[in-house]
PDB file of N, CA and C in Angstrom:
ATOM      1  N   UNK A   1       0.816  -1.191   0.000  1.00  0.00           N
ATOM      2  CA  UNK A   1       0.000   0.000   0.000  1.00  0.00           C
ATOM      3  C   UNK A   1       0.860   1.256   0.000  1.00  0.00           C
ATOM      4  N   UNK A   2       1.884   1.118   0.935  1.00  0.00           N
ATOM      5  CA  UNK A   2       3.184   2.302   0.442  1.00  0.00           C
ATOM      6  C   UNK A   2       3.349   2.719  -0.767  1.00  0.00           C
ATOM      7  N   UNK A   3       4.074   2.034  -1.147  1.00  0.00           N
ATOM      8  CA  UNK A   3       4.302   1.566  -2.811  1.00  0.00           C
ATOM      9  C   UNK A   3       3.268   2.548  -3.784  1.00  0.00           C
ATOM     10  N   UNK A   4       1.531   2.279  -3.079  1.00  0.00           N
ATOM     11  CA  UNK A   4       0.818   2.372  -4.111  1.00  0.00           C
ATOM     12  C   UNK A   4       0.494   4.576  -3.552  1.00  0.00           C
ATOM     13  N   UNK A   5       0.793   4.811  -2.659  1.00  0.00           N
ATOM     14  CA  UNK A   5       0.846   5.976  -2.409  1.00  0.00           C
ATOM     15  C   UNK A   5       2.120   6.931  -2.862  1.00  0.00           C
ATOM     16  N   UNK A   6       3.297   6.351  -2.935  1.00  0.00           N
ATOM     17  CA  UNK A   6       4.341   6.563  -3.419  1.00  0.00           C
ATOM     18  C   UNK A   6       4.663   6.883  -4.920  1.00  0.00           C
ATOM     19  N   UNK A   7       3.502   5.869  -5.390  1.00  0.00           N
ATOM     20  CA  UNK A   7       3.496   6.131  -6.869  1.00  0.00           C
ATOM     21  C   UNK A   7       2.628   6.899  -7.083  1.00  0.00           C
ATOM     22  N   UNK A   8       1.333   7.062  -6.661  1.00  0.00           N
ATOM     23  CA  UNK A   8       0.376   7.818  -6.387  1.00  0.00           C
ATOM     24  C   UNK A   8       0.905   9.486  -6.408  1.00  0.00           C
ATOM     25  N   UNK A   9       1.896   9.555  -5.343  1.00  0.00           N
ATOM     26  CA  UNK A   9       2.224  11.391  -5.131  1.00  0.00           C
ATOM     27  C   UNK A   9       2.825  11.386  -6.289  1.00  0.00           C
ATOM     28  N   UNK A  10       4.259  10.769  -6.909  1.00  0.00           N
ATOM     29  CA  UNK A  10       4.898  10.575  -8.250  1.00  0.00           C
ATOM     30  C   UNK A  10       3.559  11.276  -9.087  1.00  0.00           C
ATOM     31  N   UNK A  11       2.563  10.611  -9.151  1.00  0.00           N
ATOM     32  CA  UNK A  11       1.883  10.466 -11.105  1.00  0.00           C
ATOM     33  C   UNK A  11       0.629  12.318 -10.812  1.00  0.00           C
ATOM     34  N   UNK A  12       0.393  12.285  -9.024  1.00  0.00           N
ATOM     35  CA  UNK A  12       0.534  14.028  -9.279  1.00  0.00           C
ATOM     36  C   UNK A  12       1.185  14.813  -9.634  1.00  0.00           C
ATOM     37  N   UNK A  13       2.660  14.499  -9.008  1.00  0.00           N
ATOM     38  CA  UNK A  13       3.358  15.634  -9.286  1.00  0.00           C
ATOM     39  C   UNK A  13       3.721  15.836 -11.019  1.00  0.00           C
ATOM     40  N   UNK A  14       3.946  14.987 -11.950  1.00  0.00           N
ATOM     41  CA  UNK A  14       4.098  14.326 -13.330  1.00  0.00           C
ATOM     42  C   UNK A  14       3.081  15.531 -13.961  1.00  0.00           C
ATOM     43  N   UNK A  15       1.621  15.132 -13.349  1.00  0.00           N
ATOM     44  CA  UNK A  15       0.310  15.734 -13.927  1.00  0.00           C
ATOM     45  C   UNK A  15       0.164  17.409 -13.481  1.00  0.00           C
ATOM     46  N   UNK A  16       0.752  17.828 -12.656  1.00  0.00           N
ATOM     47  CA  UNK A  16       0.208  18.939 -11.899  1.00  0.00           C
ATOM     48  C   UNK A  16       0.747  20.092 -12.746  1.00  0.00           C
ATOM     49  N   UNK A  17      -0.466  20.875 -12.656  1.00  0.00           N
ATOM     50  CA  UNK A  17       0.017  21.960 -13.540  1.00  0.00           C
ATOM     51  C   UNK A  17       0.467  23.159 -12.345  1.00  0.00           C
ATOM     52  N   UNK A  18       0.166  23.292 -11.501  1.00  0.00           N
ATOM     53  CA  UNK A  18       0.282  24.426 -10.623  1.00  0.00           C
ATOM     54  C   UNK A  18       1.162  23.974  -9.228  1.00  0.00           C
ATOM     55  N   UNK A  19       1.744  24.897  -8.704  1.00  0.00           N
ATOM     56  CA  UNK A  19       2.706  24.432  -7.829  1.00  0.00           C
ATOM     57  C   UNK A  19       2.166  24.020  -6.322  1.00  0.00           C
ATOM     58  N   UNK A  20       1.068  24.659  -6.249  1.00  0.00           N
ATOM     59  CA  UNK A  20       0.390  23.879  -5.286  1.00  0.00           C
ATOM     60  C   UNK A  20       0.221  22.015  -5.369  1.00  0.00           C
ATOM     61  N   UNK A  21      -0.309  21.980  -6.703  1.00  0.00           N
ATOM     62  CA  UNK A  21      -0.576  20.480  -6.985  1.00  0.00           C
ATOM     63  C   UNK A  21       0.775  19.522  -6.952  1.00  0.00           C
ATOM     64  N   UNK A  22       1.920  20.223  -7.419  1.00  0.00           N
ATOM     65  CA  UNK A  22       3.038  19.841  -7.480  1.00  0.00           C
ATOM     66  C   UNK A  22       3.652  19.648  -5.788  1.00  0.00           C
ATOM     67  N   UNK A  23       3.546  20.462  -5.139  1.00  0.00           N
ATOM     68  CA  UNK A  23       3.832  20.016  -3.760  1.00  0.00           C
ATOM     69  C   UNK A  23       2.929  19.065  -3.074  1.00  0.00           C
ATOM     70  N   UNK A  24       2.015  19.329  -3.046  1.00  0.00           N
ATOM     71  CA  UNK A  24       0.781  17.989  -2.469  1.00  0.00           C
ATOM     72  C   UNK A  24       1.364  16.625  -2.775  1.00  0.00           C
ATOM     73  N   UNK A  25       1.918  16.542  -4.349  1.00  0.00           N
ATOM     74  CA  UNK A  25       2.111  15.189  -4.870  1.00  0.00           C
ATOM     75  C   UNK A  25       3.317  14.857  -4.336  1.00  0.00           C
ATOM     76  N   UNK A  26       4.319  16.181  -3.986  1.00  0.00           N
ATOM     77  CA  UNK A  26       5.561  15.733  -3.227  1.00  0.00           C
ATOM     78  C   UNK A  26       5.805  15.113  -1.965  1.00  0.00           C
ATOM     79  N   UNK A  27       4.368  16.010  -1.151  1.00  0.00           N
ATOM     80  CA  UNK A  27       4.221  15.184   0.008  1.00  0.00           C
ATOM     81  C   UNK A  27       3.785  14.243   0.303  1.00  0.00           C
ATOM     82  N   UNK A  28       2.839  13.691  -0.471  1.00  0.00           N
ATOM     83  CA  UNK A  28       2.143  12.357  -0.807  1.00  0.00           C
ATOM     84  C   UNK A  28       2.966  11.453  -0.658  1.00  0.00           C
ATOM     85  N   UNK A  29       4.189  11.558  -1.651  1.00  0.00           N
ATOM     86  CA  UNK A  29       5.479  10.587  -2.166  1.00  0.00           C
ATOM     87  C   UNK A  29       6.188  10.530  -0.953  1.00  0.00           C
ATOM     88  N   UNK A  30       6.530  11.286  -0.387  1.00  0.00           N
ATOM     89  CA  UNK A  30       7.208  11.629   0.892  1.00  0.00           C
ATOM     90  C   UNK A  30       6.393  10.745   2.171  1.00  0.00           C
ATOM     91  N   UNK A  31       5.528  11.147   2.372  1.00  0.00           N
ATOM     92  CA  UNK A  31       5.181  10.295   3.612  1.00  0.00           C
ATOM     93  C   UNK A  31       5.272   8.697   3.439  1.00  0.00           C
ATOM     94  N   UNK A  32       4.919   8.492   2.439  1.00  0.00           N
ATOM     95  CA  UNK A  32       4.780   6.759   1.799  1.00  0.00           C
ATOM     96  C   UNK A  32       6.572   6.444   1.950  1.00  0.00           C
ATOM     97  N   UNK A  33       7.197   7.485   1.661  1.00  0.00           N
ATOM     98  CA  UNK A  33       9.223   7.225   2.104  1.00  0.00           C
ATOM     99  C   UNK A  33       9.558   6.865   3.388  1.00  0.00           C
ATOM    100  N   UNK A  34       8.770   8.010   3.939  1.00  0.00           N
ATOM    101  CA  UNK A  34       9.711   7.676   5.383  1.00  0.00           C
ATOM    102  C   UNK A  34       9.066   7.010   6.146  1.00  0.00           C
ATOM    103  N   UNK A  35       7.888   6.556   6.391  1.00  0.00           N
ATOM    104  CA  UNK A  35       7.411   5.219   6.806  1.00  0.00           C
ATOM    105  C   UNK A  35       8.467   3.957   6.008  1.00  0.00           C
ATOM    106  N   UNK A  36       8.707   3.904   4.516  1.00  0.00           N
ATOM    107  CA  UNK A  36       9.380   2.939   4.106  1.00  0.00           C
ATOM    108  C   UNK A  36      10.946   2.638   4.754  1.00  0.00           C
ATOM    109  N   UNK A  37      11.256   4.213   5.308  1.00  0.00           N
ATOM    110  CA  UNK A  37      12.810   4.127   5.624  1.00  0.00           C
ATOM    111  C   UNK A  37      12.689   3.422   6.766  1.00  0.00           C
ATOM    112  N   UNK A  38      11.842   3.901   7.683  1.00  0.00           N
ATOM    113  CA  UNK A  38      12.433   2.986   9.193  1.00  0.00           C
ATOM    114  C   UNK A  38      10.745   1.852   8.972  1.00  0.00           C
ATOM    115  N   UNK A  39      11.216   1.152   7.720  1.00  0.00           N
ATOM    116  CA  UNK A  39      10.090  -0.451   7.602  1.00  0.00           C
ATOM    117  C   UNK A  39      10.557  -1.073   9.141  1.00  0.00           C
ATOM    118  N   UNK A  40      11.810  -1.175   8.716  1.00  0.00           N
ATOM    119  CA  UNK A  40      12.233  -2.689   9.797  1.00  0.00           C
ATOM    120  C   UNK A  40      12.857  -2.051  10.969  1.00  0.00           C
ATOM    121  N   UNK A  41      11.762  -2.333  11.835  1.00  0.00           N
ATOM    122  CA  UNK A  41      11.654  -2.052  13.210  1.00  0.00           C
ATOM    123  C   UNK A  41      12.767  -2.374  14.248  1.00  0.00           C
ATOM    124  N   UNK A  42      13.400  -3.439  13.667  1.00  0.00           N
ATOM    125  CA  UNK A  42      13.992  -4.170  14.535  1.00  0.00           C
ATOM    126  C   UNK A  42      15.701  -3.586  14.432  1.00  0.00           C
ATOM    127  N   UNK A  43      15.931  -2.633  13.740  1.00  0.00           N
ATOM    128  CA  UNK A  43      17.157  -2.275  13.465  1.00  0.00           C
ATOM    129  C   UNK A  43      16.881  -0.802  14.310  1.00  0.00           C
ATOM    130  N   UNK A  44      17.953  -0.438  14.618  1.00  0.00           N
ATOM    131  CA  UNK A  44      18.077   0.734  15.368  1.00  0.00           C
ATOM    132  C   UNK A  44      18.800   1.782  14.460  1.00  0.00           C
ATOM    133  N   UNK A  45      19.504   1.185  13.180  1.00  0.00           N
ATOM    134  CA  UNK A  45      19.636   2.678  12.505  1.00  0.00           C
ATOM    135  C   UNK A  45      17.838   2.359  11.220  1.00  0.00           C
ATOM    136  N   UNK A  46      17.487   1.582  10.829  1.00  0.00           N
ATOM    137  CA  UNK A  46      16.044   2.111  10.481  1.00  0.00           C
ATOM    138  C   UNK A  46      15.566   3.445  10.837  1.00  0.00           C
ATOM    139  N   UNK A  47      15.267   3.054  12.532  1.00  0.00           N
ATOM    140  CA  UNK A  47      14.377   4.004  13.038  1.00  0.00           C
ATOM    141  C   UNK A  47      15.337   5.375  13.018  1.00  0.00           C
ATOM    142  N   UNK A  48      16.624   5.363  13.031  1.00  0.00           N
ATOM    143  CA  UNK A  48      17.038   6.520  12.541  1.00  0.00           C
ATOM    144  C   UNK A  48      17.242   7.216  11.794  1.00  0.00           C
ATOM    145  N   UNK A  49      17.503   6.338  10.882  1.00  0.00           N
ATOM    146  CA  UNK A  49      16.463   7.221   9.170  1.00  0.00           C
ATOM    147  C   UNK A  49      15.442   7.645   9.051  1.00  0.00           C
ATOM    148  N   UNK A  50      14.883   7.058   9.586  1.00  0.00           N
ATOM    149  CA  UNK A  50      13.184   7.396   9.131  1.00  0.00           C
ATOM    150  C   UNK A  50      13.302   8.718  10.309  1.00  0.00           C
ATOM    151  N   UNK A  51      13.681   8.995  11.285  1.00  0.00           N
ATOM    152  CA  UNK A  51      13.360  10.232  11.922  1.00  0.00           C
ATOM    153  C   UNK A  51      14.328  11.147  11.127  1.00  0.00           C
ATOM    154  N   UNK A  52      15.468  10.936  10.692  1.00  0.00           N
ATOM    155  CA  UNK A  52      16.327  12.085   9.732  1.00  0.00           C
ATOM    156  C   UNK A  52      15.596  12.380   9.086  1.00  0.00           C
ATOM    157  N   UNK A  53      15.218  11.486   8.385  1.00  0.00           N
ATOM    158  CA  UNK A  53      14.370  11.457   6.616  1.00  0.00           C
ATOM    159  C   UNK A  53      13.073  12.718   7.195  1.00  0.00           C
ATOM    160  N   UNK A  54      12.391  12.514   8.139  1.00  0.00           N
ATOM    161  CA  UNK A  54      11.381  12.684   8.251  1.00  0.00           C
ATOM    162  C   UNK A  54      11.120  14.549   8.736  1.00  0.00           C
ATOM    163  N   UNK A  55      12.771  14.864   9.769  1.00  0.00           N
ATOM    164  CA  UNK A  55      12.891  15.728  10.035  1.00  0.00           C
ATOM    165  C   UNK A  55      13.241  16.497   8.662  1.00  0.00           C
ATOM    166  N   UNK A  56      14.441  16.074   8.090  1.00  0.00           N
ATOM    167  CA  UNK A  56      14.576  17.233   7.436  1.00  0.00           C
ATOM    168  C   UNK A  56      13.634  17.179   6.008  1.00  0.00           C
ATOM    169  N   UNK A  57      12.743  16.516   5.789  1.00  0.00           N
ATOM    170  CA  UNK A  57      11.588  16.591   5.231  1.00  0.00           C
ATOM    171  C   UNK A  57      10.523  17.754   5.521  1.00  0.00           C
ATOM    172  N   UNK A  58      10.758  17.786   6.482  1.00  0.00           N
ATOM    173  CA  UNK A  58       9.466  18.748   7.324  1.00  0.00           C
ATOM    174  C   UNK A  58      10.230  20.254   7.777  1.00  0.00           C
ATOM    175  N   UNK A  59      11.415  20.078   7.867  1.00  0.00           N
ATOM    176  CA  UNK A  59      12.102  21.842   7.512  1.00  0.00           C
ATOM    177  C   UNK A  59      12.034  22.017   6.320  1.00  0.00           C
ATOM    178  N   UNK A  60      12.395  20.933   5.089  1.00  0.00           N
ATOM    179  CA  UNK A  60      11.952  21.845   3.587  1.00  0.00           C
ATOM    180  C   UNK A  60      11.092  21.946   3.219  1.00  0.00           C
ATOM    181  N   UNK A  61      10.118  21.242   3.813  1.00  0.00           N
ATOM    182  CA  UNK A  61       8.749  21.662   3.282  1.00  0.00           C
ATOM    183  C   UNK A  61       7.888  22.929   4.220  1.00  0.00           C
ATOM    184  N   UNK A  62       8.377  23.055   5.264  1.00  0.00           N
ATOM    185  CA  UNK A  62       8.134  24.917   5.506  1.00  0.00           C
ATOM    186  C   UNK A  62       9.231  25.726   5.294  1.00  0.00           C
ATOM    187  N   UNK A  63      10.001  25.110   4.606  1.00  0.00           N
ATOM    188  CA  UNK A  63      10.973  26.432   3.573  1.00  0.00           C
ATOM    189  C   UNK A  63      10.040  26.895   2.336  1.00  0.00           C
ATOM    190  N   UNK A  64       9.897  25.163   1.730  1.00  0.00           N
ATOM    191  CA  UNK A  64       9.223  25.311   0.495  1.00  0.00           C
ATOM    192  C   UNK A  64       7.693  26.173   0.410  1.00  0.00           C
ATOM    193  N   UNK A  65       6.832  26.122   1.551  1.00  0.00           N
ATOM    194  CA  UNK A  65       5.910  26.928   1.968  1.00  0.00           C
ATOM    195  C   UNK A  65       6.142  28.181   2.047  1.00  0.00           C
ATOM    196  N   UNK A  66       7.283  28.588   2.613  1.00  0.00           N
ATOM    197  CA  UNK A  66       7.357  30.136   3.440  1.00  0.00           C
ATOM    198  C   UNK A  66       8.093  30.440   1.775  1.00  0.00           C
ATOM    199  N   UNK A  67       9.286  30.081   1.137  1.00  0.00           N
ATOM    200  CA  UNK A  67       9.471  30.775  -0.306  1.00  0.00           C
ATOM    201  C   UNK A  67       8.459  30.916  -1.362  1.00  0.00           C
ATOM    202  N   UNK A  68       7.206  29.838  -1.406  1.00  0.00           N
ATOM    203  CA  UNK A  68       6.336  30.173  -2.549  1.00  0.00           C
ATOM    204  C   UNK A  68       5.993  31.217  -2.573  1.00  0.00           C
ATOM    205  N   UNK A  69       5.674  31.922  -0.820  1.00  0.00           N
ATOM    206  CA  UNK A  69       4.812  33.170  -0.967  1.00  0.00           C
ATOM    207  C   UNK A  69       5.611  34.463  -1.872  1.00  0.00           C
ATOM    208  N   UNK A  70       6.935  33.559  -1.709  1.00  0.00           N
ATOM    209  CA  UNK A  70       7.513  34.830  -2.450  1.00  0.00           C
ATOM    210  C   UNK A  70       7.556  35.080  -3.802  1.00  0.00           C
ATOM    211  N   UNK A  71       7.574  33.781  -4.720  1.00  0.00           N
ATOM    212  CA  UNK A  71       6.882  33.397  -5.857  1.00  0.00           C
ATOM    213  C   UNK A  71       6.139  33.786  -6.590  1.00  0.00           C
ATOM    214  N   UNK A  72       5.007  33.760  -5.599  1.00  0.00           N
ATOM    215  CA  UNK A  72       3.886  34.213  -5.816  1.00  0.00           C
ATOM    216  C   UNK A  72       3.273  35.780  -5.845  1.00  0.00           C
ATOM    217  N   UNK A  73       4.442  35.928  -5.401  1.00  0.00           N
ATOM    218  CA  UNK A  73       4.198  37.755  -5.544  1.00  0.00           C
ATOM    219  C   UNK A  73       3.183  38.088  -4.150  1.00  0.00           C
ATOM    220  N   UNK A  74       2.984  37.397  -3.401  1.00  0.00           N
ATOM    221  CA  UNK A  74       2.027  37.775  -2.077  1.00  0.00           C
ATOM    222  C   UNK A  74       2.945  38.180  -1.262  1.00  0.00           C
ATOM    223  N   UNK A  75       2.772  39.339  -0.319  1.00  0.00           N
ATOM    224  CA  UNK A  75       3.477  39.264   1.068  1.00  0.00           C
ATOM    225  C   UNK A  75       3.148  38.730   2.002  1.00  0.00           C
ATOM    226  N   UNK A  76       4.164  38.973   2.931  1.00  0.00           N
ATOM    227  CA  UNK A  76       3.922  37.988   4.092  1.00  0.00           C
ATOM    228  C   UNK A  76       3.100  38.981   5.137  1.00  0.00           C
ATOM    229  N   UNK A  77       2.142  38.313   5.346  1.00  0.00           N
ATOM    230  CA  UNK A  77       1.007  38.583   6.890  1.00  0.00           C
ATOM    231  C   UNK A  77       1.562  39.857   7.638  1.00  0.00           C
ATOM    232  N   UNK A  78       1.069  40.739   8.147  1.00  0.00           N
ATOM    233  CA  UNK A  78       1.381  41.594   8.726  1.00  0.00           C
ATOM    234  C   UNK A  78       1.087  41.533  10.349  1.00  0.00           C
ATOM    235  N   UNK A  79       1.385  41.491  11.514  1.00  0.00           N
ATOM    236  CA  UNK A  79       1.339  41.437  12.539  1.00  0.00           C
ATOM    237  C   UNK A  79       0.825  42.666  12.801  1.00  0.00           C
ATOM    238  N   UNK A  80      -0.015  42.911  13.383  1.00  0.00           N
ATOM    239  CA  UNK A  80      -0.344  44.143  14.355  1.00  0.00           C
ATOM    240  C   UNK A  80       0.375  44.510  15.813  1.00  0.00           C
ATOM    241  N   UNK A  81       0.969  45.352  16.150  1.00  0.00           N
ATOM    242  CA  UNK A  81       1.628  45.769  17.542  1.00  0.00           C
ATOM    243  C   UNK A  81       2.767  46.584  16.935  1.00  0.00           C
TER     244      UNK A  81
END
């Protein structure tokens, strides 16, 4: 079922015309990875891949979030105070 989510984010990102769609399909592919990295439980560097994999997965993807806006020509939120 990995496998079939893995290929799944792949054949969005392939299809996606807009960069929104294109990241969705990245993360799709991505989660179906790092569940695959730490599969085997029973190893102690597994489970340490899969938390590398997983961390620095999740800092580029709020890089990749926080630069679109810039992309996109939007600014960033304004705080009041």
């Amino acid at each position: 079922m990995l496998l079939v989510f893995g290929t799944l984010g792949m054949m969005v990102m392939a299809a996606g015309a807009d960069l929104m769609v294109i990241f969705l399909g990245l993360e799709l592919m991505s989660v179906a990875v790092y569940v695959l990295a730490g599969f085997d439980r029973r190893r102690a560097r597994s489970a340490e891949a899969a938390l590398k994999y997983f961390l620095l997965g999740a800092f580029a993807s709020g890089f990749c979030c926080t630069a679109s806006r810039s992309f996109t020509g939007r600014p960033a939120p304004r705080t009041s105070g």
